[in-house]
Structure formats: C-alpha cells, structure tokens
PDB file of N, CA and C in Angstrom:
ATOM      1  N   UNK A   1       0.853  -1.182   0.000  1.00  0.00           N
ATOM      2  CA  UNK A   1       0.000   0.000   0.000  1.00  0.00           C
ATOM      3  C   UNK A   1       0.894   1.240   0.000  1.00  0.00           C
ATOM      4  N   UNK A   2       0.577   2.261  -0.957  1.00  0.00           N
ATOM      5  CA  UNK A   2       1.640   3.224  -0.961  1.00  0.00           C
ATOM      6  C   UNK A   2       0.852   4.022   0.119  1.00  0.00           C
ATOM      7  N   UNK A   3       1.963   5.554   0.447  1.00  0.00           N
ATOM      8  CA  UNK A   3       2.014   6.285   1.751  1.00  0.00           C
ATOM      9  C   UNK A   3       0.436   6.856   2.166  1.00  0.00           C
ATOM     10  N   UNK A   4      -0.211   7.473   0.333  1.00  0.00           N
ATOM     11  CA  UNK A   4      -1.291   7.922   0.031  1.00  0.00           C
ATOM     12  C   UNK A   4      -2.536   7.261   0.619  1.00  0.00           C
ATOM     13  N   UNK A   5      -2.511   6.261   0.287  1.00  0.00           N
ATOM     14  CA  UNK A   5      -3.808   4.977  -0.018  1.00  0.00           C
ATOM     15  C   UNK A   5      -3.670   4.975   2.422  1.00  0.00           C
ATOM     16  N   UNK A   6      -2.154   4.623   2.114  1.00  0.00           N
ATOM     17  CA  UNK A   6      -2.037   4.380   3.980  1.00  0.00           C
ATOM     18  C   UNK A   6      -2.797   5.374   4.474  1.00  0.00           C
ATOM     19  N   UNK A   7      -2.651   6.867   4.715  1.00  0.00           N
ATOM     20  CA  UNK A   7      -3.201   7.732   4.901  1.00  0.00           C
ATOM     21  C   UNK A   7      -4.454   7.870   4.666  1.00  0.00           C
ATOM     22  N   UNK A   8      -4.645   8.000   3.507  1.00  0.00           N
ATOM     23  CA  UNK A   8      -6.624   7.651   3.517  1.00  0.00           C
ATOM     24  C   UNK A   8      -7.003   6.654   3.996  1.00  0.00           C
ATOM     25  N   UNK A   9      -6.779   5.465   4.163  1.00  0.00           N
ATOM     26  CA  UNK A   9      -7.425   4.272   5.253  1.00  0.00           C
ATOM     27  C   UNK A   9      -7.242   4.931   6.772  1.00  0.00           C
ATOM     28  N   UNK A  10      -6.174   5.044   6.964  1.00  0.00           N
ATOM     29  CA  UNK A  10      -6.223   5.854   8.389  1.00  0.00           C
ATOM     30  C   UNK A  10      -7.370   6.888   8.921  1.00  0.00           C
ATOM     31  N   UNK A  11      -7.218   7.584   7.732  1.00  0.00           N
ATOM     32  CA  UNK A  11      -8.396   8.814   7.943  1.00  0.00           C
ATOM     33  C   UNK A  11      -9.815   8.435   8.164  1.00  0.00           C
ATOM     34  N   UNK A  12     -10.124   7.540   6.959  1.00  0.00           N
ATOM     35  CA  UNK A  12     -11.513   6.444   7.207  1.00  0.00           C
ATOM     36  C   UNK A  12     -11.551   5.757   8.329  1.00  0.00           C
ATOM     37  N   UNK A  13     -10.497   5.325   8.798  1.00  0.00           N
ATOM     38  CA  UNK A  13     -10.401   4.453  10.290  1.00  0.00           C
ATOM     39  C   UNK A  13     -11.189   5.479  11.494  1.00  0.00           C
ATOM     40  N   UNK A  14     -10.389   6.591  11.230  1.00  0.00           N
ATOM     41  CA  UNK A  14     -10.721   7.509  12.530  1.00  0.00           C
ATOM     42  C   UNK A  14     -11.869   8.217  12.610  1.00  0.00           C
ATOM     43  N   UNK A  15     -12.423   8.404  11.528  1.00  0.00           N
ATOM     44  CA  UNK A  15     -13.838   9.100  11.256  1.00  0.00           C
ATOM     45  C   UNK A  15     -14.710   8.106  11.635  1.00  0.00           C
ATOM     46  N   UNK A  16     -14.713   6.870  11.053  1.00  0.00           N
ATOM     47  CA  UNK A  16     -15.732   5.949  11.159  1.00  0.00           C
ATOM     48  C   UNK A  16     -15.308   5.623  12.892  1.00  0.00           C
ATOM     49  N   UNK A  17     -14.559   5.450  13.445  1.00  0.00           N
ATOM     50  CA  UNK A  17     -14.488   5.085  15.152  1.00  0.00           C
ATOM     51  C   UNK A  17     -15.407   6.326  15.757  1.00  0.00           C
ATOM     52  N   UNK A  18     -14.581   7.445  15.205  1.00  0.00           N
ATOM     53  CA  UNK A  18     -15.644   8.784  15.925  1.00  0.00           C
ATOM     54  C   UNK A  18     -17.211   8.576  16.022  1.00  0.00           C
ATOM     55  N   UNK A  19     -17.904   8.057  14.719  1.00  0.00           N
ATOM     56  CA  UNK A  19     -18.911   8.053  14.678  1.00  0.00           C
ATOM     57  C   UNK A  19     -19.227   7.072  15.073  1.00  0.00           C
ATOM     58  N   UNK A  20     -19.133   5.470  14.987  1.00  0.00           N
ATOM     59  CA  UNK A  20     -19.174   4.399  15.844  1.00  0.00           C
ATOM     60  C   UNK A  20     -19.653   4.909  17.413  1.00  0.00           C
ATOM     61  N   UNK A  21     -18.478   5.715  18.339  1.00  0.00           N
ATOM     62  CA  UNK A  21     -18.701   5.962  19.334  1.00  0.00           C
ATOM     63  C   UNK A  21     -19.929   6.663  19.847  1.00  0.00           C
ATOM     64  N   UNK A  22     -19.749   7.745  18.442  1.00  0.00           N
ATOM     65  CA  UNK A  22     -20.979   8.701  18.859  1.00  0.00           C
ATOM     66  C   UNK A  22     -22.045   7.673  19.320  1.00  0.00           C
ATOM     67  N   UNK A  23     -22.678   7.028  18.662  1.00  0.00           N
ATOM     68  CA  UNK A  23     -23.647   5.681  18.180  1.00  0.00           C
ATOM     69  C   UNK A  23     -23.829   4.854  19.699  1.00  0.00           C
ATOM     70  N   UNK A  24     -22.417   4.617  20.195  1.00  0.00           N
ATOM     71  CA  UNK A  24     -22.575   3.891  21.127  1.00  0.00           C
ATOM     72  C   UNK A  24     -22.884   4.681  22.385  1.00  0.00           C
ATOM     73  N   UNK A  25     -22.182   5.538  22.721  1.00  0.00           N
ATOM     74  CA  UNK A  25     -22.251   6.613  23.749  1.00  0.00           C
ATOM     75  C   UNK A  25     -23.860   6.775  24.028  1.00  0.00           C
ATOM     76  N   UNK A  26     -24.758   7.301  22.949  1.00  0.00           N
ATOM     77  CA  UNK A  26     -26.195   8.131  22.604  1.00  0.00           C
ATOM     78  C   UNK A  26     -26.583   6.549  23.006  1.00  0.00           C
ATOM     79  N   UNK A  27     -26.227   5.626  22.570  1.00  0.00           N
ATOM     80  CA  UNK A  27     -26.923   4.275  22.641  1.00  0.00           C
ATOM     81  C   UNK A  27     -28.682   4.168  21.923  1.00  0.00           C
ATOM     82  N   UNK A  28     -28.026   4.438  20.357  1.00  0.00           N
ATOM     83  CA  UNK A  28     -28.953   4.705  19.125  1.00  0.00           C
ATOM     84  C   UNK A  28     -28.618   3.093  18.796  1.00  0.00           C
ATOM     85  N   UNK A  29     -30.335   2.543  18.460  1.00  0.00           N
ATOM     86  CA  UNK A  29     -30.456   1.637  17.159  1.00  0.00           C
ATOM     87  C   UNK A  29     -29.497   1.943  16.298  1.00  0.00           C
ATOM     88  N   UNK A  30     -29.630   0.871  14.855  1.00  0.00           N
ATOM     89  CA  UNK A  30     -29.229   1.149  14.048  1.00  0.00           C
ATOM     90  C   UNK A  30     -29.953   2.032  13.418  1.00  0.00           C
ATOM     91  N   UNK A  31     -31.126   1.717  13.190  1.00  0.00           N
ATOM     92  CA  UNK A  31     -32.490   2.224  12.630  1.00  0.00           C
ATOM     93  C   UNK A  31     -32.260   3.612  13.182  1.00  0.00           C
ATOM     94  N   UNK A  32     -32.184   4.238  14.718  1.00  0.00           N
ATOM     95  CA  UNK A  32     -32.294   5.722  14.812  1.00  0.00           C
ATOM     96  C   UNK A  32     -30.889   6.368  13.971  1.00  0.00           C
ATOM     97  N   UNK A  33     -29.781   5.363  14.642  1.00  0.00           N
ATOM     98  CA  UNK A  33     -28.394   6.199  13.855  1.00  0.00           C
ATOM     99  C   UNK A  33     -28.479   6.609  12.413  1.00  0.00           C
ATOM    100  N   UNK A  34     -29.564   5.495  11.699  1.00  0.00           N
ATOM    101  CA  UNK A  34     -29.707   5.905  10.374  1.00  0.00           C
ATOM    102  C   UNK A  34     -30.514   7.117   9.993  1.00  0.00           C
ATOM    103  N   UNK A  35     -31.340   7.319  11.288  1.00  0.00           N
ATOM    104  CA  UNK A  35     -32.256   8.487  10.647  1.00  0.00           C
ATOM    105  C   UNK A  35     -31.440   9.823  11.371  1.00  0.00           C
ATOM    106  N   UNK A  36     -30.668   9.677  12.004  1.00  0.00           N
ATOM    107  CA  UNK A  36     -30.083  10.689  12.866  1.00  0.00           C
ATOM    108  C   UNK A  36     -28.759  11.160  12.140  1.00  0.00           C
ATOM    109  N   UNK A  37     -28.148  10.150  10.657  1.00  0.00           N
ATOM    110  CA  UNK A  37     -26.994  10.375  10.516  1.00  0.00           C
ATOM    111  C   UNK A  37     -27.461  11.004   9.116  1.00  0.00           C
ATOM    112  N   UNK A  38     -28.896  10.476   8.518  1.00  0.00           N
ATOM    113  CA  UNK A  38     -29.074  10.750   7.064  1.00  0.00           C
ATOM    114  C   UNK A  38     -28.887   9.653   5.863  1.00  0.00           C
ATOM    115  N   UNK A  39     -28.617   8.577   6.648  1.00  0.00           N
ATOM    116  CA  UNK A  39     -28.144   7.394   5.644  1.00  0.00           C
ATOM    117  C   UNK A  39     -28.837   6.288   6.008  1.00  0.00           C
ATOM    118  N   UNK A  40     -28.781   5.162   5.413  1.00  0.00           N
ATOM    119  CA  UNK A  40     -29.743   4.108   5.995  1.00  0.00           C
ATOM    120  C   UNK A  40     -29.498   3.174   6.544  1.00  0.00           C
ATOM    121  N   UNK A  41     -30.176   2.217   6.912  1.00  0.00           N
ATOM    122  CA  UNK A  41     -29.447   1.247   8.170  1.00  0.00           C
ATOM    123  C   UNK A  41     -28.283   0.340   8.285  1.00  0.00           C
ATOM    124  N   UNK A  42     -28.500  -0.066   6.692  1.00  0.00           N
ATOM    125  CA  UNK A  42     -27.658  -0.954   5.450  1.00  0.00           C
ATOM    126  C   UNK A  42     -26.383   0.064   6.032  1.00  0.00           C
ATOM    127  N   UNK A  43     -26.173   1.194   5.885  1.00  0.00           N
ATOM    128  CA  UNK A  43     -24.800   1.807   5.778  1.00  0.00           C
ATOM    129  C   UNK A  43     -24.077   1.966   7.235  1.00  0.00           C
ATOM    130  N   UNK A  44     -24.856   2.117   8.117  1.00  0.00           N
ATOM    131  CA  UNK A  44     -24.488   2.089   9.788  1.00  0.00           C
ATOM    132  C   UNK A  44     -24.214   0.406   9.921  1.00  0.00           C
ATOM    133  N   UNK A  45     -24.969  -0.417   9.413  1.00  0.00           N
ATOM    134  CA  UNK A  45     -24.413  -1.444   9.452  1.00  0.00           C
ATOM    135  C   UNK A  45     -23.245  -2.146   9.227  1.00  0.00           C
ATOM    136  N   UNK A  46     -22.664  -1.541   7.947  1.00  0.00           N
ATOM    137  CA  UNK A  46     -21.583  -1.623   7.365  1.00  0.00           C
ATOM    138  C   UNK A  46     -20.550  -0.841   7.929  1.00  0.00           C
ATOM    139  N   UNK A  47     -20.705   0.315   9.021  1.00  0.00           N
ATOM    140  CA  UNK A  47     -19.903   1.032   9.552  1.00  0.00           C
ATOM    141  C   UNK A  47     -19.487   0.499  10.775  1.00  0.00           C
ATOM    142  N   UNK A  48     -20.499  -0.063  11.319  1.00  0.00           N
ATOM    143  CA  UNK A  48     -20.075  -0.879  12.866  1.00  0.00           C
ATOM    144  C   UNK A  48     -19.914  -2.025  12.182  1.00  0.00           C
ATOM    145  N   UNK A  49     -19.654  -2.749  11.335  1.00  0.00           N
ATOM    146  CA  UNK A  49     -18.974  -3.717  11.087  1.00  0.00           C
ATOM    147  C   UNK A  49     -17.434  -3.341  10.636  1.00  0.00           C
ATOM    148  N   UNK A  50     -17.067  -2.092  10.452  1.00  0.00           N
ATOM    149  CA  UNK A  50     -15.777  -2.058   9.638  1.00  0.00           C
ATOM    150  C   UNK A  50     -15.337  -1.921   8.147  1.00  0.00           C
ATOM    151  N   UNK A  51     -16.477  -2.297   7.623  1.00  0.00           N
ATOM    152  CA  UNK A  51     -16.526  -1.975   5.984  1.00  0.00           C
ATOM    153  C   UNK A  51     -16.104  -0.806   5.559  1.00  0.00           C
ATOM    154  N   UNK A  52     -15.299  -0.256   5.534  1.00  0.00           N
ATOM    155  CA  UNK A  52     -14.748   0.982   5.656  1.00  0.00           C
ATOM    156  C   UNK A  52     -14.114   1.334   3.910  1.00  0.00           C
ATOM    157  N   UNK A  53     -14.016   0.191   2.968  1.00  0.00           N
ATOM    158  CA  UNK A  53     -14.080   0.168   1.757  1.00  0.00           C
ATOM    159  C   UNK A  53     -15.327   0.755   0.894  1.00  0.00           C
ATOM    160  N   UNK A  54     -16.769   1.018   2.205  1.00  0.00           N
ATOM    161  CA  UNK A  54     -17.641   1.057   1.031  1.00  0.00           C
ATOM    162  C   UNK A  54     -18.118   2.819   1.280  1.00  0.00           C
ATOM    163  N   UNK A  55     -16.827   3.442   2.087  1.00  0.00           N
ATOM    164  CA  UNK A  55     -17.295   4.565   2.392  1.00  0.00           C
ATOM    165  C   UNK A  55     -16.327   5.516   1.780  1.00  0.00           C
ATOM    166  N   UNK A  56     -16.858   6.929   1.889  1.00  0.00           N
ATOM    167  CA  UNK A  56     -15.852   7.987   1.289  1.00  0.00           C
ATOM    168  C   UNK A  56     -15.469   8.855   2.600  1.00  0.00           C
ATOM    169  N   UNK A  57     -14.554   9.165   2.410  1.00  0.00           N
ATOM    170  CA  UNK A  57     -14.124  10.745   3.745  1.00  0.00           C
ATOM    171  C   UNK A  57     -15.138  11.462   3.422  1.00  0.00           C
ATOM    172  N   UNK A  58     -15.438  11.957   2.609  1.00  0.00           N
ATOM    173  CA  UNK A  58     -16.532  12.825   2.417  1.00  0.00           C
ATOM    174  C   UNK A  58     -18.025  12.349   3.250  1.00  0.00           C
ATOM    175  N   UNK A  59     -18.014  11.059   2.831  1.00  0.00           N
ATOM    176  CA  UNK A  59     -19.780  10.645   3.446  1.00  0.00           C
ATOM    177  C   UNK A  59     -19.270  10.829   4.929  1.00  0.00           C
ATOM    178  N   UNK A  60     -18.455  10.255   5.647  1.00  0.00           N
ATOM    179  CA  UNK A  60     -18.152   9.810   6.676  1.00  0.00           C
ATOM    180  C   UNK A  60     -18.205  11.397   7.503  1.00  0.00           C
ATOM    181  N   UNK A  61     -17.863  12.530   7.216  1.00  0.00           N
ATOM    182  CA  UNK A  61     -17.555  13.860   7.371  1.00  0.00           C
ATOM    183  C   UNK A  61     -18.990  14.341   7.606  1.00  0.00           C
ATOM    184  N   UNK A  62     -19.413  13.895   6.612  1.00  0.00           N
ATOM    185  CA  UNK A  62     -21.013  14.406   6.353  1.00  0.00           C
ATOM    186  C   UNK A  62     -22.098  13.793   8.058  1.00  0.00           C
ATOM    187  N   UNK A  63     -21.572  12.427   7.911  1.00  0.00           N
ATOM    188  CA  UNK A  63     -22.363  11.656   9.151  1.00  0.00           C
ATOM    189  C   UNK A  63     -21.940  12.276  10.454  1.00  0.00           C
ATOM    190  N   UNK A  64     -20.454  12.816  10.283  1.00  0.00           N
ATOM    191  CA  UNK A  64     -20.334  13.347  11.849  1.00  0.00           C
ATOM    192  C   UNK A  64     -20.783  14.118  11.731  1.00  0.00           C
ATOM    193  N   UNK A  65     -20.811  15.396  10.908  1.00  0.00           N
ATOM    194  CA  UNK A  65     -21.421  16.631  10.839  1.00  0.00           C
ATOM    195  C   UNK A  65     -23.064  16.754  11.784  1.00  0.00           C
ATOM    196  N   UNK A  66     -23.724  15.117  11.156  1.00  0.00           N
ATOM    197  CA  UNK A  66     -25.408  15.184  11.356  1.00  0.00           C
ATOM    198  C   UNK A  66     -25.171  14.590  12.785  1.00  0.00           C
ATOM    199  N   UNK A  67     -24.011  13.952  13.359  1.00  0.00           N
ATOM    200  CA  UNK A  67     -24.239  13.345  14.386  1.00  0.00           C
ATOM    201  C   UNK A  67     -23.577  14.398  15.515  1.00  0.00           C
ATOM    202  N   UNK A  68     -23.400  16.096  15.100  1.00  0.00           N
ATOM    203  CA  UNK A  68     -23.007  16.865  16.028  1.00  0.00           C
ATOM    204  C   UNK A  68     -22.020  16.564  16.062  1.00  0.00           C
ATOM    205  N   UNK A  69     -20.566  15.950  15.845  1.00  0.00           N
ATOM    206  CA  UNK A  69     -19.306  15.884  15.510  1.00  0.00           C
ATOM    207  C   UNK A  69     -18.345  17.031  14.987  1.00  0.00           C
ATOM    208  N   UNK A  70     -17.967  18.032  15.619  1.00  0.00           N
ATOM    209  CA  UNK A  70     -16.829  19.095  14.795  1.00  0.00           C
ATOM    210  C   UNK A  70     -15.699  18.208  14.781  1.00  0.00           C
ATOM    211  N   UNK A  71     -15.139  18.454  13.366  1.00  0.00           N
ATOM    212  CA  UNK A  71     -13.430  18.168  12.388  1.00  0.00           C
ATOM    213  C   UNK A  71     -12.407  19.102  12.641  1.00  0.00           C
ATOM    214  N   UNK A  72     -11.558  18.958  13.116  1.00  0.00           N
ATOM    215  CA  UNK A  72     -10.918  19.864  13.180  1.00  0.00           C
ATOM    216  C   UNK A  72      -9.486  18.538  12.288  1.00  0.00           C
ATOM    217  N   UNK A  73      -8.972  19.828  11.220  1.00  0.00           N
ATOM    218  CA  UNK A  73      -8.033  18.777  10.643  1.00  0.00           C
ATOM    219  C   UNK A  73      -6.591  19.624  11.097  1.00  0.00           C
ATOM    220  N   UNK A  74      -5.567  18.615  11.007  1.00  0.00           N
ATOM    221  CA  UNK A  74      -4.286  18.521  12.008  1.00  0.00           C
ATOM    222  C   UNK A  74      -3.586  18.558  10.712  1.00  0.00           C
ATOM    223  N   UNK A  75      -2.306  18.623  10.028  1.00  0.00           N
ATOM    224  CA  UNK A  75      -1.354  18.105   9.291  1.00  0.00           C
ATOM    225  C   UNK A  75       0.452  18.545   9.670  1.00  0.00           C
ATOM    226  N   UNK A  76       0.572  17.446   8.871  1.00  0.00           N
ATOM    227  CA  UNK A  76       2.208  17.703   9.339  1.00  0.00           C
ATOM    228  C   UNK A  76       3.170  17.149   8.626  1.00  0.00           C
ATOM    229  N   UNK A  77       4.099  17.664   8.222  1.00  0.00           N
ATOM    230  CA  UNK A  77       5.470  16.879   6.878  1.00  0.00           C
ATOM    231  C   UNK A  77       5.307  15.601   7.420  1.00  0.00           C
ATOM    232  N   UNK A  78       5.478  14.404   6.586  1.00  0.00           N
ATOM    233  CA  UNK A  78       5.316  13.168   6.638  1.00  0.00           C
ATOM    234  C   UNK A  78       7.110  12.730   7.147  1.00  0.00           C
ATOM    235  N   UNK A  79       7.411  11.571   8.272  1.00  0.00           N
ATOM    236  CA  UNK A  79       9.082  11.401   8.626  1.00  0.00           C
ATOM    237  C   UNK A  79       9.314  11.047   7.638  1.00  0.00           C
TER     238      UNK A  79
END
C-alpha cells in the first residue's frame, strides 16, 4: 500500500471510530443512527462492522457533521 492509499485508510479508520462511538455513547439503534446520521441502516451497518471500503471521507464527514461531531483537521510533513 503506498504512503497515500495508507493515509486515507487511516483517515476512514478515525472518522468511522468517531462516529461508531458517537452511536454507542447516545446508545442509538441502528435504525435511529440511520435516521439521525441521514443514511440508511444498510450503511451504519456496514460502519459498525468495519466496511470501511464502502465509504468515502466525504460521506463519513457528512455523518459526523449530522451526528453533532466538529473536524478539526491537524497536518504535518510526513518522517
């Protein structure tokens, strides 16, 4: 996996945990997380499972956004 591809899985890793938690914390169905995130149950499903292939940074951004989640993005020269 080159440095790129590493980095975007990472990023998907950490967005989708954020929102995972949110989920668990609120202690939402799937069914409410879906109506609470904007997406449907099929896709929260696939998120608390880890499927993290079938998502974009963008959607994932979008779900914290609806789930009250602020981004704050960090960067830094790569070692």
């Amino acid at each position: 996996m080159d440095p790129a591809e590493r980095e975007r899985m990472k990023m998907l890793s950490d967005l989708s945990i954020a929102i995972e938690r949110r989920i668990r914390e609120q202690g939402w169905t799937q069914k409410e997380a879906a109506k609470r995130l904007g997406v449907t149950q099929p896709r929260v499903s696939d998120l608390m499972r880890g499927k993290l292939s079938v998502f974009s940074i963008d959607s994932l951004v979008g779900m914290l956004g609806a789930a009250g989640i602020r981004i704050e993005l960090q960067y830094r020269d790569a070692a």
